[in-house]
Every structure is written in structure tokens, then in C-alpha cells.
PDB file of N, CA and C in Angstrom:
ATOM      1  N   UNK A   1       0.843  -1.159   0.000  1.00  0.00           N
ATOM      2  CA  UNK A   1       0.000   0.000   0.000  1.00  0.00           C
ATOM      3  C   UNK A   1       0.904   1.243   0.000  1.00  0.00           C
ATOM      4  N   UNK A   2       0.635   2.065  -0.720  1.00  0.00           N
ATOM      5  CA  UNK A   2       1.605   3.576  -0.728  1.00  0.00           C
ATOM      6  C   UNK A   2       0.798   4.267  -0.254  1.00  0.00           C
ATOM      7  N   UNK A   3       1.777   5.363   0.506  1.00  0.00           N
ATOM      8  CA  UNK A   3       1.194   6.401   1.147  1.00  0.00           C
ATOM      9  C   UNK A   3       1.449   7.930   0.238  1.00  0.00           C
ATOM     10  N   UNK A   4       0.589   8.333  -0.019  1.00  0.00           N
ATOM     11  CA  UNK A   4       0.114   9.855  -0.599  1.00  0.00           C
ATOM     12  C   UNK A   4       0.298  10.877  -0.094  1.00  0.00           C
ATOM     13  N   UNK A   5       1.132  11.178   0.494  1.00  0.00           N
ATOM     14  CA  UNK A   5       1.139  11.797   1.674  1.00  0.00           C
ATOM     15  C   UNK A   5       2.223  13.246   0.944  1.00  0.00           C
ATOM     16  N   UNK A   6       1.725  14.469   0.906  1.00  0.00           N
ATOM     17  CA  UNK A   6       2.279  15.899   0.579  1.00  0.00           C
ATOM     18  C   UNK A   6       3.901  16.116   1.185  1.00  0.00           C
ATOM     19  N   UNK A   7       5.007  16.278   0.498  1.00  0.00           N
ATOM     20  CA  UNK A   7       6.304  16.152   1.290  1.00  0.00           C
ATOM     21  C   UNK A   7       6.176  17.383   1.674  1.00  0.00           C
ATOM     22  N   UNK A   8       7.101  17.401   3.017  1.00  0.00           N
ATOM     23  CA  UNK A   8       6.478  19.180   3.604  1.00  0.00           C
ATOM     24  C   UNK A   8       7.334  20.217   2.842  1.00  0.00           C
ATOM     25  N   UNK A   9       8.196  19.946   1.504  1.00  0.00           N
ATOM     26  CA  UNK A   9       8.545  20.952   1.212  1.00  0.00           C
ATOM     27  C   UNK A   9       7.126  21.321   0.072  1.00  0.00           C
ATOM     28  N   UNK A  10       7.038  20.366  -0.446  1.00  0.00           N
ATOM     29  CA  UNK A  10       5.635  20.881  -1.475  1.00  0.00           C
ATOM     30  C   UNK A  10       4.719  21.562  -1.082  1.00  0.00           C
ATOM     31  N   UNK A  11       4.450  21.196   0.205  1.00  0.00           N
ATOM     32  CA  UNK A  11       3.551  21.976   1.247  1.00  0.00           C
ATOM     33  C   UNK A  11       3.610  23.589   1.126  1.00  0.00           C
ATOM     34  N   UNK A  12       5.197  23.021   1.554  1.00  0.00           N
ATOM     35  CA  UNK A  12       5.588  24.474   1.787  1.00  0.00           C
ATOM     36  C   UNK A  12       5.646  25.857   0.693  1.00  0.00           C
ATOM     37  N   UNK A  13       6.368  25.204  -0.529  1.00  0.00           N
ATOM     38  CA  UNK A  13       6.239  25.892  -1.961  1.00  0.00           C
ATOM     39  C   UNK A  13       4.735  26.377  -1.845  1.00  0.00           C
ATOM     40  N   UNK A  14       3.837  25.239  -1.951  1.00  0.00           N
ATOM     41  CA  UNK A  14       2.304  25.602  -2.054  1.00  0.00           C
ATOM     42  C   UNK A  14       1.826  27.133  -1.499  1.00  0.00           C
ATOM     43  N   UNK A  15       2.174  26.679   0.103  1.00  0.00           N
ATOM     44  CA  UNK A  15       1.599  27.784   0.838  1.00  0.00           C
ATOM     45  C   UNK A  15       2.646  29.323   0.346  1.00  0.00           C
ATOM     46  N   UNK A  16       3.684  29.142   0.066  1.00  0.00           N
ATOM     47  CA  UNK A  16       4.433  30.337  -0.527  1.00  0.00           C
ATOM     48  C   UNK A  16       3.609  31.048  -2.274  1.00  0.00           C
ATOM     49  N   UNK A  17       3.409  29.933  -2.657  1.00  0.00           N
ATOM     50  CA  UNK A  17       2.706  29.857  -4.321  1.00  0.00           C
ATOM     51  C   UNK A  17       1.790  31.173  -3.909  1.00  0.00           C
ATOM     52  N   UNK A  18       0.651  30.806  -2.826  1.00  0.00           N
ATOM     53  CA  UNK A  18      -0.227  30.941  -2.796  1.00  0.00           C
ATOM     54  C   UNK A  18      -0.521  32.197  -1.974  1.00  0.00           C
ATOM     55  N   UNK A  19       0.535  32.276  -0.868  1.00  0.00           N
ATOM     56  CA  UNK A  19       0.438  33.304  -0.084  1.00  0.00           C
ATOM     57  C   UNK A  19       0.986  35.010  -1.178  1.00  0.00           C
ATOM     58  N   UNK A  20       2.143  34.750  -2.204  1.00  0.00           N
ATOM     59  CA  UNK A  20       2.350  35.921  -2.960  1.00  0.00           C
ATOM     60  C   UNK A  20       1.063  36.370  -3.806  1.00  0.00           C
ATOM     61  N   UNK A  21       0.206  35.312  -4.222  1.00  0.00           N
ATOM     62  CA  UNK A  21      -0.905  35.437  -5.146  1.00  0.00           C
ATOM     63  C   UNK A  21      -1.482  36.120  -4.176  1.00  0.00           C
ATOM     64  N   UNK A  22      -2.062  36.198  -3.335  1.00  0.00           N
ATOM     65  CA  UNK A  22      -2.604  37.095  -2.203  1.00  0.00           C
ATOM     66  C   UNK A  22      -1.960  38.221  -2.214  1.00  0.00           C
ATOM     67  N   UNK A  23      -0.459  38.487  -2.057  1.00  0.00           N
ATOM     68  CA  UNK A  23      -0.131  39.676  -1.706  1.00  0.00           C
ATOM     69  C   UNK A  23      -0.491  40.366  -3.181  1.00  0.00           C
ATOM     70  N   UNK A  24       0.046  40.117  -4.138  1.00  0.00           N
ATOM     71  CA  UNK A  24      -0.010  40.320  -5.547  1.00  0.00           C
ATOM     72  C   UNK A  24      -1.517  41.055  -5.954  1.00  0.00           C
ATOM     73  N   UNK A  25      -2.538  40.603  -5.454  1.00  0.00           N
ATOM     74  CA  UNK A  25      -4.139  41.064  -5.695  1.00  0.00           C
ATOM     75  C   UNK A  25      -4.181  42.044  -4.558  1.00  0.00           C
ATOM     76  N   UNK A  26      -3.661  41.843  -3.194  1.00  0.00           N
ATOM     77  CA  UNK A  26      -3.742  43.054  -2.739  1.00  0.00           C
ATOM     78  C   UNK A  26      -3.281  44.479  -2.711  1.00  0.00           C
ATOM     79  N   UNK A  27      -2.353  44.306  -3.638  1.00  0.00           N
ATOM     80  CA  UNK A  27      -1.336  44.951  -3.879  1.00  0.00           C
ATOM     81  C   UNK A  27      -2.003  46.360  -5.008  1.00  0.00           C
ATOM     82  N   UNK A  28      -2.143  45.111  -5.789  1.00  0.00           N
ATOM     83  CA  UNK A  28      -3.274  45.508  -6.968  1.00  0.00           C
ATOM     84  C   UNK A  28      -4.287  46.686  -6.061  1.00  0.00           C
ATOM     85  N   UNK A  29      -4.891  46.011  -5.650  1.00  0.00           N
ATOM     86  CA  UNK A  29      -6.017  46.439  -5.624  1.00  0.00           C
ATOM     87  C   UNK A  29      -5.973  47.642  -4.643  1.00  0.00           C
ATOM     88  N   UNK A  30      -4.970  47.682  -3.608  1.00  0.00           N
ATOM     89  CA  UNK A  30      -4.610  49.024  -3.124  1.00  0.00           C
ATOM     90  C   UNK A  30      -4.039  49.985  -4.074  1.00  0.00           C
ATOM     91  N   UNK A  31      -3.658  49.799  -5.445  1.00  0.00           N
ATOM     92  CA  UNK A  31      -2.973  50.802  -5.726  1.00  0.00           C
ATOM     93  C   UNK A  31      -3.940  51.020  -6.794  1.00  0.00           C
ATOM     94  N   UNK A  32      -4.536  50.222  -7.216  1.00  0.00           N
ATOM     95  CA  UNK A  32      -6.052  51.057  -7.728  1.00  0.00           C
ATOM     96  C   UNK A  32      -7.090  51.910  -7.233  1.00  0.00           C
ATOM     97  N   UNK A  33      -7.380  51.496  -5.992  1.00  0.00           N
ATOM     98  CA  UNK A  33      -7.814  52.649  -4.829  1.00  0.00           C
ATOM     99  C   UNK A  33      -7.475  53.906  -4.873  1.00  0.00           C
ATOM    100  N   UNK A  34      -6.406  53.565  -4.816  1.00  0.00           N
ATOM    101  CA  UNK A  34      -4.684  55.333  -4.507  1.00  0.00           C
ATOM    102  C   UNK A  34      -5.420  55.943  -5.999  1.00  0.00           C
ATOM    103  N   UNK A  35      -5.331  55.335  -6.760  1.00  0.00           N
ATOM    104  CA  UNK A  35      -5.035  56.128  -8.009  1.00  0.00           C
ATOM    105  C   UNK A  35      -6.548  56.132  -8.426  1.00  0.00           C
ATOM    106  N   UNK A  36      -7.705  55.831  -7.830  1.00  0.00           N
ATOM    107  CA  UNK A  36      -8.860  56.278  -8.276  1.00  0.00           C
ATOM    108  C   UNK A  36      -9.352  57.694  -7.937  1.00  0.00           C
ATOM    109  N   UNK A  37      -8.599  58.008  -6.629  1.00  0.00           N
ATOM    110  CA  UNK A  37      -9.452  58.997  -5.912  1.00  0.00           C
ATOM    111  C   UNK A  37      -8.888  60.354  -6.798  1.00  0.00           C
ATOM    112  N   UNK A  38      -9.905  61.462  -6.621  1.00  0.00           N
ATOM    113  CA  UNK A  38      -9.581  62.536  -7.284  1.00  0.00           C
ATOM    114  C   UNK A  38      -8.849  63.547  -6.446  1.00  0.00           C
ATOM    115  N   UNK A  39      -8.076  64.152  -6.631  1.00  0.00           N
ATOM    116  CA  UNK A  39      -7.505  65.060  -6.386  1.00  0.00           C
ATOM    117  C   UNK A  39      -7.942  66.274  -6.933  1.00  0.00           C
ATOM    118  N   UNK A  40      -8.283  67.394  -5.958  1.00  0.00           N
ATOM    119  CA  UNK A  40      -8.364  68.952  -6.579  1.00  0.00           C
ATOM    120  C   UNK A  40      -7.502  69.418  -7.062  1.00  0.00           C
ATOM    121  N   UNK A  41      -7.522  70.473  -8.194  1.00  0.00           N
ATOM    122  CA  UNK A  41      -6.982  70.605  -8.864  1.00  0.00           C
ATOM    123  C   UNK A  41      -5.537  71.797  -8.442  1.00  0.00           C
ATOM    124  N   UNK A  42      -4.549  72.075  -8.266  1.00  0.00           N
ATOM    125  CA  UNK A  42      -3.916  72.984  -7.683  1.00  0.00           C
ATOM    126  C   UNK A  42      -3.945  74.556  -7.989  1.00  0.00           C
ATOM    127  N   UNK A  43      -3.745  75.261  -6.792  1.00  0.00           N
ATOM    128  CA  UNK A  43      -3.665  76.508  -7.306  1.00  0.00           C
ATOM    129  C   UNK A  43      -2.841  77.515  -7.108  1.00  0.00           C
ATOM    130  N   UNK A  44      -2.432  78.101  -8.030  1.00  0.00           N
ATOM    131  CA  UNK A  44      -1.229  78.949  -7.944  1.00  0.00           C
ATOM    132  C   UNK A  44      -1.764  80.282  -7.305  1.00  0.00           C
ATOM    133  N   UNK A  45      -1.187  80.659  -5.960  1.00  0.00           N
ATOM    134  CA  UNK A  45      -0.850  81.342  -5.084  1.00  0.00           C
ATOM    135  C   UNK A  45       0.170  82.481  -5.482  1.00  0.00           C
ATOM    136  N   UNK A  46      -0.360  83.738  -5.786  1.00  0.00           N
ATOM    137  CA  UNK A  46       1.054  84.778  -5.562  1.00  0.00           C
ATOM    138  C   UNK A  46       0.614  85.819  -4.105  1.00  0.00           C
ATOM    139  N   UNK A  47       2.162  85.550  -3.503  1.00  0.00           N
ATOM    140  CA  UNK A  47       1.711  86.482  -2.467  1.00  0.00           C
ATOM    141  C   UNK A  47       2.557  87.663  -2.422  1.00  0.00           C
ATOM    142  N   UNK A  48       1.995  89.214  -2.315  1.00  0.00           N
ATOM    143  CA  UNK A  48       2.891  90.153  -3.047  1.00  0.00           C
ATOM    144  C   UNK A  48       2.699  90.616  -1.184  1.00  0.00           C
ATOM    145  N   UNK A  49       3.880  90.948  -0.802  1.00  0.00           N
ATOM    146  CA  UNK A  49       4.147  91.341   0.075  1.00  0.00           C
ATOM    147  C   UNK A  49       5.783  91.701   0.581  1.00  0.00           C
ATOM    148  N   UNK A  50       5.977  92.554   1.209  1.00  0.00           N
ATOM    149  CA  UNK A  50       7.511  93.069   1.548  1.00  0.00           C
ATOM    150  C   UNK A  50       8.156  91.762   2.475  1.00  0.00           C
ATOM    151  N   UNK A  51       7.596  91.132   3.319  1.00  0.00           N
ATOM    152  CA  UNK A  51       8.227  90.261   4.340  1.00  0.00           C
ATOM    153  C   UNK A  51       9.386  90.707   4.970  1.00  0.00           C
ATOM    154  N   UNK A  52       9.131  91.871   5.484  1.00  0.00           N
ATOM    155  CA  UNK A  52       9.926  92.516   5.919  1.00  0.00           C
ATOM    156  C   UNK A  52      10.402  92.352   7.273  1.00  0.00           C
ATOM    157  N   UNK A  53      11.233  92.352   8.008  1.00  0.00           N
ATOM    158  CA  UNK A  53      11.717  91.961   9.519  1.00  0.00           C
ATOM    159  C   UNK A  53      11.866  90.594   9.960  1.00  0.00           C
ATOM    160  N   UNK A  54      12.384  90.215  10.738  1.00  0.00           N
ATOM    161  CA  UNK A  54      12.958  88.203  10.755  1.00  0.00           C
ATOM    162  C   UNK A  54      11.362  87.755  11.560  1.00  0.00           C
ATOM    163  N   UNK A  55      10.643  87.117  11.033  1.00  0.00           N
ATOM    164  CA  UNK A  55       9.327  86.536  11.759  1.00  0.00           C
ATOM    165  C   UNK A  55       8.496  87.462  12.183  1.00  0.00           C
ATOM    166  N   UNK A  56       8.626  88.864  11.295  1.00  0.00           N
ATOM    167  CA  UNK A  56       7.272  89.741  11.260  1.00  0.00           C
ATOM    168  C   UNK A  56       5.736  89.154  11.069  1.00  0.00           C
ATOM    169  N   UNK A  57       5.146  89.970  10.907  1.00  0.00           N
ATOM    170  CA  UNK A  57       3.475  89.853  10.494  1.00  0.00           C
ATOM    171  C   UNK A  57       3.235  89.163   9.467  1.00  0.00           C
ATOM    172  N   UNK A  58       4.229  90.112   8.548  1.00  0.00           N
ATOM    173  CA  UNK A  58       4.133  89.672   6.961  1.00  0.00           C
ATOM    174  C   UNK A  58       4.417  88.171   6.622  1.00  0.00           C
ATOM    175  N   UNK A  59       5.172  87.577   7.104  1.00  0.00           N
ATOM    176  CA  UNK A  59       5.843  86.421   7.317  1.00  0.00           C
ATOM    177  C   UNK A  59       4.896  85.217   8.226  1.00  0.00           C
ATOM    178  N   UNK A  60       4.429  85.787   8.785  1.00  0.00           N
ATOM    179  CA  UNK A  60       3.387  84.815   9.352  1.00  0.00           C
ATOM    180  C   UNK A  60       2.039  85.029   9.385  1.00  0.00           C
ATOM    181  N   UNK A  61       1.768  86.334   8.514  1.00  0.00           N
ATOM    182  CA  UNK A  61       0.508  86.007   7.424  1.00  0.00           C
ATOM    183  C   UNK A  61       0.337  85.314   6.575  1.00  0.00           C
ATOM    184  N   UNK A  62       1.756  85.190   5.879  1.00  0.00           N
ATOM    185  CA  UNK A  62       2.180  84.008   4.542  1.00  0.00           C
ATOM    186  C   UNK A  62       2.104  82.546   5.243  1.00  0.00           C
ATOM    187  N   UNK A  63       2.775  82.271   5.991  1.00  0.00           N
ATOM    188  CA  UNK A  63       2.727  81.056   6.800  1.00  0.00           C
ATOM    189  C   UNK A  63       0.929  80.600   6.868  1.00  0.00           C
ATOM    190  N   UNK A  64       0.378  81.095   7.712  1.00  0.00           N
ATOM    191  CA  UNK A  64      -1.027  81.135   7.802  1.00  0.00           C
ATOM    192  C   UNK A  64      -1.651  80.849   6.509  1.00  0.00           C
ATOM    193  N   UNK A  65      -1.536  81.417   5.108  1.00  0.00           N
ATOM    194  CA  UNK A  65      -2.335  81.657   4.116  1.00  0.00           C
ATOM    195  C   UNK A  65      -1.405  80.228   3.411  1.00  0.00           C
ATOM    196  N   UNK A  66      -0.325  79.480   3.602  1.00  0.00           N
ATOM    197  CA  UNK A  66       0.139  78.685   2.514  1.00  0.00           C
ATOM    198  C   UNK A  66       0.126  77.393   3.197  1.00  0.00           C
ATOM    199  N   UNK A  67      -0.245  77.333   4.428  1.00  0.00           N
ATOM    200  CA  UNK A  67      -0.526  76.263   5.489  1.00  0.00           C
ATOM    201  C   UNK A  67      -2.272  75.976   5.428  1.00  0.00           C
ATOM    202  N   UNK A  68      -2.844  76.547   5.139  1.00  0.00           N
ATOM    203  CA  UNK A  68      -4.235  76.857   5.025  1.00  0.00           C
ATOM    204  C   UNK A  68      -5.066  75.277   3.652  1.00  0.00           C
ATOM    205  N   UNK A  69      -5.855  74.132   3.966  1.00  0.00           N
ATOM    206  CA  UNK A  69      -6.131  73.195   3.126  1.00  0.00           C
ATOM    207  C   UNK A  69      -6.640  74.201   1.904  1.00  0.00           C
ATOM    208  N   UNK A  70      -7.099  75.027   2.049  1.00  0.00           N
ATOM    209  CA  UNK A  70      -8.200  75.886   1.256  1.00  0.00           C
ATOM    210  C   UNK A  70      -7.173  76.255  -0.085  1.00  0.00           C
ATOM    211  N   UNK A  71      -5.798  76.666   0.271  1.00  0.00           N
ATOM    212  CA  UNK A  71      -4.722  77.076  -0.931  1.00  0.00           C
ATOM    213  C   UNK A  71      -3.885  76.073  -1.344  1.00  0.00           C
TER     214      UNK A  71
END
């Protein structure tokens, strides 16, 4: 009578075969996600100002206005 029996490296290949095919579709499929979503469109900002003095007003009005999601 013979025994049928899976040698544990085949096993092992198997579960490797099988475990990249997994990563491989997830992989996929996260980076189809990423690249579905839309992005707004950018906008060019001029800010005309002197910025005058080391960490004046002017300087951290700009800060404020280029830190801001809205610009």
C-alpha cells in the first residue's frame, strides 16, 4: 500500500505559491484605490508682500495663508 502523503517541502512551496498570489491582488487592488481617488486641482498662489523683519506679520501672514487646506 503507498502512502500519498504531501512532502512538507511541497507543502511548503504551495503555501508560498499561494500566499504571494494574495499579496499580488492586494497589492493591486490598493494601488487602484490610490489612483482612483480625485484630487483637486492645484492653485497657484502669488503672495505680493515686503516680508519685511525676521518673523514679522508679513511672514506669518504668509505662513497662515500657505498652510491653510483651502490654498
Amino acid at each position: 500500500m503507498q502512502c500519498f502523503m504531501i512532502e512538507p517541502r511541497t507543502r511548503l512551496h504551495s503555501l508560498a505559491r499561494s500566499f504571494s498570489r494574495m499579496l499580488l491582488i492586494l497589492l493591486t487592488l490598493s494601488s487602484a484605490l490610490c489612483w482612483s481617488q480625485e484630487h483637486p486641482p492645484k492653485r497657484k498662489v502669488i503672495i505680493d508682500q515686503d516680508a519685511a523683519g525676521p518673523g514679522g506679520t508679513d511672514q506669518q501672514s504668509m505662513l497662515l495663508l500657505i498652510q491653510s487646506p483651502q490654498t
